[in-house]
Every structure is written in structure tokens, then in C-alpha cells.
Protein backbone atom coordinates (compact mmCIF):
# COMPACT_ATOMS: atom_id res chain seq x y z
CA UNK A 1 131.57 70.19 80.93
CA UNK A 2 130.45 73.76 79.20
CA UNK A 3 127.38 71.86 77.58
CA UNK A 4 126.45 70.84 81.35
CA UNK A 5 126.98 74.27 82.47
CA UNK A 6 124.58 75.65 79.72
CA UNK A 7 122.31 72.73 80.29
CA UNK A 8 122.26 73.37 84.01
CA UNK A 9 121.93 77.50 83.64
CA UNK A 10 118.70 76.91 81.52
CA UNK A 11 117.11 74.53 84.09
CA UNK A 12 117.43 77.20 86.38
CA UNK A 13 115.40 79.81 84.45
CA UNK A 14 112.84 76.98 83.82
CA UNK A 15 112.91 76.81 87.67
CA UNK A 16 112.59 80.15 87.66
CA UNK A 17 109.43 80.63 85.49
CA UNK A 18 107.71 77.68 86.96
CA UNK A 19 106.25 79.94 89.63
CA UNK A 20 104.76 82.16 86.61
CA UNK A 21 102.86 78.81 85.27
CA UNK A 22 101.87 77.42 88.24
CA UNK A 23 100.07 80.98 88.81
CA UNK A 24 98.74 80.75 85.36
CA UNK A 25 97.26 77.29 85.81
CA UNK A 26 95.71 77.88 89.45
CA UNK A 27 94.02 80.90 88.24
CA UNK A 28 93.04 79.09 85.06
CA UNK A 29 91.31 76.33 86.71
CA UNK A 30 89.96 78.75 89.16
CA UNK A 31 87.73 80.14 86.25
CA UNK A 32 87.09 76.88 84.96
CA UNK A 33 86.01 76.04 88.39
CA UNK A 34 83.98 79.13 88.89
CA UNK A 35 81.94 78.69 85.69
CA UNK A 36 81.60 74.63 86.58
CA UNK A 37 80.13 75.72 89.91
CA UNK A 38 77.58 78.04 88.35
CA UNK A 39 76.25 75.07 85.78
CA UNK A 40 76.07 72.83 88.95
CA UNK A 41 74.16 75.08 91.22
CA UNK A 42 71.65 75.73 87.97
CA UNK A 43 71.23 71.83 86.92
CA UNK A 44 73.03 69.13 89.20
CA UNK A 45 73.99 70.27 92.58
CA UNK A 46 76.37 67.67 92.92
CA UNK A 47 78.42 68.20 95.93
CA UNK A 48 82.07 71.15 95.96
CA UNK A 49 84.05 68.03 95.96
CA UNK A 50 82.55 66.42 93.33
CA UNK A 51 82.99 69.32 90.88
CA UNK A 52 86.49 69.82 91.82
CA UNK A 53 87.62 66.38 91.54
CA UNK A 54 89.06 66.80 87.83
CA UNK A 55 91.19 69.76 88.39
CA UNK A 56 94.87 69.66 89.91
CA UNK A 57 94.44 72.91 92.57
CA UNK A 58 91.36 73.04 93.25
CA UNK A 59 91.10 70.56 96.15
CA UNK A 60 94.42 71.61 97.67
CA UNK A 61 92.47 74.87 97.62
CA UNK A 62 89.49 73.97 99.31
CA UNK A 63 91.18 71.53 101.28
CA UNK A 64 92.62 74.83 102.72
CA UNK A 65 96.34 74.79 101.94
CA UNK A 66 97.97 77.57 100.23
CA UNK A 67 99.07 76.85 96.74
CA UNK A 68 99.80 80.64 95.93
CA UNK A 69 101.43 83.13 98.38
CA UNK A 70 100.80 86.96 98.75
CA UNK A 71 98.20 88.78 97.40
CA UNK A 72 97.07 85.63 95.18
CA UNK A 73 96.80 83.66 98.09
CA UNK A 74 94.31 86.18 99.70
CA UNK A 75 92.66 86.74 96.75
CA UNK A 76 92.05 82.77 96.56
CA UNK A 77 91.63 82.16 100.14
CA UNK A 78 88.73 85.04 99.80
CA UNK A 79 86.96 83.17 96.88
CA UNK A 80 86.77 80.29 98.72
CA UNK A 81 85.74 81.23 102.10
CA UNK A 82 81.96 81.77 101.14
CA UNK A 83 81.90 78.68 99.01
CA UNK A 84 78.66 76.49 99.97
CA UNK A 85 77.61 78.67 103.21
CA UNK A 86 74.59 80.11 101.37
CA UNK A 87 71.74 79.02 99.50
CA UNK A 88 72.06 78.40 95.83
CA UNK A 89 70.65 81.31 94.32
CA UNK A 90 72.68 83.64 97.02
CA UNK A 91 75.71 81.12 95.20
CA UNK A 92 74.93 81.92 91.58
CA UNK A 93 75.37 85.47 92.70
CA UNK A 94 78.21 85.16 94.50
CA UNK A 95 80.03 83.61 91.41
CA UNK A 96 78.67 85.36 88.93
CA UNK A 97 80.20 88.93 90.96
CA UNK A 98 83.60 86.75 91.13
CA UNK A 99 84.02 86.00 87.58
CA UNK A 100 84.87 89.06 86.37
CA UNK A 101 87.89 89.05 89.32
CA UNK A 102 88.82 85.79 87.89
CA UNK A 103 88.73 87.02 84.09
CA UNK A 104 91.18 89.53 85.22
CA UNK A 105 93.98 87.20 87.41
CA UNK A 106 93.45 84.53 84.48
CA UNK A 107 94.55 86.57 81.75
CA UNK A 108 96.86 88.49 83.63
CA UNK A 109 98.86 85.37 85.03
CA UNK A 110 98.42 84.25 81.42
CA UNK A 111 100.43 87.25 80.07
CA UNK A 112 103.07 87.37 82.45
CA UNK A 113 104.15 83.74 82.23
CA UNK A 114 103.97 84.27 78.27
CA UNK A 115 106.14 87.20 78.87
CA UNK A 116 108.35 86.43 81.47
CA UNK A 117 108.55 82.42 81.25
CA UNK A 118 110.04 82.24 78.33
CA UNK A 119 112.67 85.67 79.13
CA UNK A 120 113.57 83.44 81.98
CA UNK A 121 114.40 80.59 79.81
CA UNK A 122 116.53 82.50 77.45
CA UNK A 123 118.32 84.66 79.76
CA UNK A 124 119.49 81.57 81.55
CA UNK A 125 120.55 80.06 78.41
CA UNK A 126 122.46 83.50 77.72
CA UNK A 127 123.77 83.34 81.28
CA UNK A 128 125.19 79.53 80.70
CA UNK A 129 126.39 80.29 77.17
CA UNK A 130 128.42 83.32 78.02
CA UNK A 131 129.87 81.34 80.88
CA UNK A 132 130.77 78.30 78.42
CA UNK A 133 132.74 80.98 76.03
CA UNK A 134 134.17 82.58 78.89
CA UNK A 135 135.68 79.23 80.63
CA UNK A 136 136.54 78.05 77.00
């Protein structure tokens, strides 16, 4: 019974911190996708959908739903909305300003699920074990 109270505690902080890495892989593949794009507009050309087919996100995102609310959401929903309207030069352009935007929410998203995913984790795991030794 107090093992399955610890045990439950900690998947709640994993819970928790699995809105951190979901941020940290959307934006992730984001820049991926960003610097895919760029190649393909210089060489191949191959169609949006075509280059997004091996990420996870990426066609939720341009199939327009939401994967990330708030700010991130506008941020995303902002990249997106000029995505294949222009010519391809007028593209290359357009991603190439983005990227550093992208640099930024990928390796801030990166930090704060390294920093905070894990605190989750433990404090849960704290949480459960203090609540084991105090029903004990």
C-alpha cells in the first residue's frame, strides 16, 4: 500500500513534467523542420507535406490544430501562417529570419524541461515518500 502511494505520487510529477517535454520536442522538431524546409526550397522542392511527414508535430501543426497553448501556440501558429504563400526565394528568407526565434524557444524549452522535469519527478517522489513514513 505505501509503495503504491510512492509509486502513484511519482507518476504524477512525471505527469506533471510531460507538458515541459512535449514543449521541448515541438520546438525541437520545429527547428529541425525549419532547417529541412530551407534544404528543400534550395534543392528538391518537394511538397510542406512531404517534408513534414517524418516528424510527430509537425503535421498536427500544419494541419492547424494546436499542440501548444499560450504564447507558444501563437508563436507557432505565426510561423506557420506564411508557410508556402510566397515564392521560394521570398521562403528562404522567411526561414532564415525565423531561425534565430526557433534557436531561442528550442534551447529554452530544452532548459526548462532539464530543469524542471526532473524537480517534478523528485518532488513527487518526496511528496509520496513522506506520505509512506507518515501513514507508517
Amino acid at each position: 500500500m505505501l509503495l503504491t502511494l510512492v509509486v502513484l505520487t511519482t507518476l504524477l510529477g512525471i505527469f506533471a513534467s510531460a507538458n515541459k517535454k512535449k514543449r521541448m520536442q515541438v520546438f525541437g522538431e520545429l527547428y529541425e523542420f525549419n532547417e529541412d524546409l530551407i534544404l528543400n526550397l534550395r534543392y528538391s522542392r518537394e511538397p510542406l507535406i512531404k517534408v513534414a511527414e517524418k516528424y510527430k508535430f509537425i503535421p498536427q501543426i500544419l494541419s492547424g490544430s494546436k499542440v501548444l497553448d499560450g504564447k507558444d501556440g501563437e508563436t507557432i501558429s505565426e510561423y506557420t501562417v506564411n508557410l508556402g504563400k510566397t515564392d521560394a526565394l521570398s521562403q528562404i528568407e522567411y526561414l532564415n529570419g525565423r531561425k534565430q526565434v526557433l534557436t531561442r524557444y528550442r534551447d529554452e524549452s530544452r532548459t526548462d524541461y532539464e530543469k524542471y522535469g526532473s524537480l517534478y519527478v523528485k518532488i513527487f517522489f518526496m511528496v509520496g515518500v513522506l506520505a509512506a513514513v507518515l501513514l507508517a
